[in-house]
C-alpha atoms as a PDB file:
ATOM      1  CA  UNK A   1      -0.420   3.680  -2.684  1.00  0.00           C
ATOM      2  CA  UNK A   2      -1.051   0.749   0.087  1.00  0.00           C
ATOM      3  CA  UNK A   3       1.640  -1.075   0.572  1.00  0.00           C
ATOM      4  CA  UNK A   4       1.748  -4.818   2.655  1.00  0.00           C
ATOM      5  CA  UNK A   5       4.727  -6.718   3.631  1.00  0.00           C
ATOM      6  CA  UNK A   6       6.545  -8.086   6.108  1.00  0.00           C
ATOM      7  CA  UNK A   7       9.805  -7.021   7.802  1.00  0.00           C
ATOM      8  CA  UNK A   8       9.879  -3.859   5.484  1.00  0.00           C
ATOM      9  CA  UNK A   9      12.540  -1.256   6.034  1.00  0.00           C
ATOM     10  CA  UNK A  10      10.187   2.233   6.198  1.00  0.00           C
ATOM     11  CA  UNK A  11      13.525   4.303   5.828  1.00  0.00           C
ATOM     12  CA  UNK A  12      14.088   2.743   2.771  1.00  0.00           C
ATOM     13  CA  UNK A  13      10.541   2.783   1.675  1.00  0.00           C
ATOM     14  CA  UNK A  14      10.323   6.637   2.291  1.00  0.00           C
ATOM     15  CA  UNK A  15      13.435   7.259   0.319  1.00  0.00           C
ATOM     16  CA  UNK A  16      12.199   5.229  -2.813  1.00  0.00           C
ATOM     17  CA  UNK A  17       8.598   7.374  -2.302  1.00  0.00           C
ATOM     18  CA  UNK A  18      10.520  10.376  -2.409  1.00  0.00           C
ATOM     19  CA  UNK A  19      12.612   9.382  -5.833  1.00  0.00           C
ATOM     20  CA  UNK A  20       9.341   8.314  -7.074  1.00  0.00           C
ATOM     21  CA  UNK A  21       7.530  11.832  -6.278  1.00  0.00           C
ATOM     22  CA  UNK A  22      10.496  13.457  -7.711  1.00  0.00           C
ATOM     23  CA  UNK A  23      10.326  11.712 -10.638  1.00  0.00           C
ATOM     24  CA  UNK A  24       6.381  11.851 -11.416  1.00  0.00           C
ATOM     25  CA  UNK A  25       6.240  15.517 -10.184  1.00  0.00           C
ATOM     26  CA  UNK A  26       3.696  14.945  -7.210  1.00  0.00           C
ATOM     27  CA  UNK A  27       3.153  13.907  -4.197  1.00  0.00           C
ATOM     28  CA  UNK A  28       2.134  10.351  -3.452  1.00  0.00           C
ATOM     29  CA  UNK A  29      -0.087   9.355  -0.693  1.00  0.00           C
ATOM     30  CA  UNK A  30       0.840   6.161   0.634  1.00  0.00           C
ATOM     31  CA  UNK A  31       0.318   3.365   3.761  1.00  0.00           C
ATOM     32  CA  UNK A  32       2.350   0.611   4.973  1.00  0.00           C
ATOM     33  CA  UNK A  33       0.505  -2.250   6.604  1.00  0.00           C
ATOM     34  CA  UNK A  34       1.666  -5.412   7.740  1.00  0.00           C
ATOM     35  CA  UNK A  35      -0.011  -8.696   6.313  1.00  0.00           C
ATOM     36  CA  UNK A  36      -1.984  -9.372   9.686  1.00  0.00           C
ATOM     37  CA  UNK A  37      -3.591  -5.759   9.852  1.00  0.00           C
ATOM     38  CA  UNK A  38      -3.809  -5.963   5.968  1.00  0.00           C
ATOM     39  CA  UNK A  39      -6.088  -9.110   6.539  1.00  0.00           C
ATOM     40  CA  UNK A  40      -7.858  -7.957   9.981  1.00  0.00           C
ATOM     41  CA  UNK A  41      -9.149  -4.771   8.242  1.00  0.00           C
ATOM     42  CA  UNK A  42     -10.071  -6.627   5.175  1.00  0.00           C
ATOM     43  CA  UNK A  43     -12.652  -9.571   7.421  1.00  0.00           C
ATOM     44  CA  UNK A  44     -13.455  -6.373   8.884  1.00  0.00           C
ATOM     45  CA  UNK A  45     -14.932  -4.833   5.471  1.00  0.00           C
ATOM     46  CA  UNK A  46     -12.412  -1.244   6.577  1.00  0.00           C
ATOM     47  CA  UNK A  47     -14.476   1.069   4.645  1.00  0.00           C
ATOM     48  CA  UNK A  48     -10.716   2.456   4.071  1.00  0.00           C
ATOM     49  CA  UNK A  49      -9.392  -1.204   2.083  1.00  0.00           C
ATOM     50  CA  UNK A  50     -12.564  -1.307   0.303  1.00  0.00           C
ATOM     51  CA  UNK A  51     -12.679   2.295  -1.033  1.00  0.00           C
ATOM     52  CA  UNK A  52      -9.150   1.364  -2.123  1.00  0.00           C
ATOM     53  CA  UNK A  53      -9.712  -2.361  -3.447  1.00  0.00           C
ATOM     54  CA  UNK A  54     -13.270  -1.275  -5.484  1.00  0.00           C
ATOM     55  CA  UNK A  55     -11.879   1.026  -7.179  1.00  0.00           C
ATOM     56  CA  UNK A  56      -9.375   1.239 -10.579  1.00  0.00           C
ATOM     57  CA  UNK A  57      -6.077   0.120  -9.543  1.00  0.00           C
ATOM     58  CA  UNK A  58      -2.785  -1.542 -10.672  1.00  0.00           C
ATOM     59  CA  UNK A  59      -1.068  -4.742  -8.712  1.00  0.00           C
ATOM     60  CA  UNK A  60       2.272  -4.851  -8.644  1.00  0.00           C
ATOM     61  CA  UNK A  61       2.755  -7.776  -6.681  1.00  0.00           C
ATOM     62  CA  UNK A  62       0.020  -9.625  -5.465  1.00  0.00           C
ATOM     63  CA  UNK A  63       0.975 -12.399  -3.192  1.00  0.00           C
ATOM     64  CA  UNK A  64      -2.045 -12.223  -1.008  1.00  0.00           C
ATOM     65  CA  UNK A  65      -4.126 -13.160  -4.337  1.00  0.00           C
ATOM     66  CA  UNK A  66      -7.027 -10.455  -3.386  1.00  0.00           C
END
């Protein structure tokens, strides 16, 4: 799961990955990154983002419009 935002609360974030694992019944990989390294990596082509972005996947909230 990536996850970008701004002023995000990673104790809070953890705790709603953890009720989410425990719901689903595995463990979920994810990343936080704020907008600005979000946006770095992607001009930068991150083989990382792009493995990510090219393949099938769901947006939740896309404010970044990518």
């Amino acid at each position: 799961m990536l996850i970008v935002g701004s002023h995000l609360k990673k104790k809070k974030l953890s705790s709603l990955i953890k009720d989410l694992e425990a719901e689903v019944g595995k463990e979920i990989d994810y990343v936080i990154m704020s907008p600005e390294e979000f946006q770095y990596r992607f001009d930068m082509y991150d083989r990382f983002l792009k493995d990510i972005l090219e393949r099938p996947h769901e947006k939740l909230i896309n404010k970044l419009k990518i």
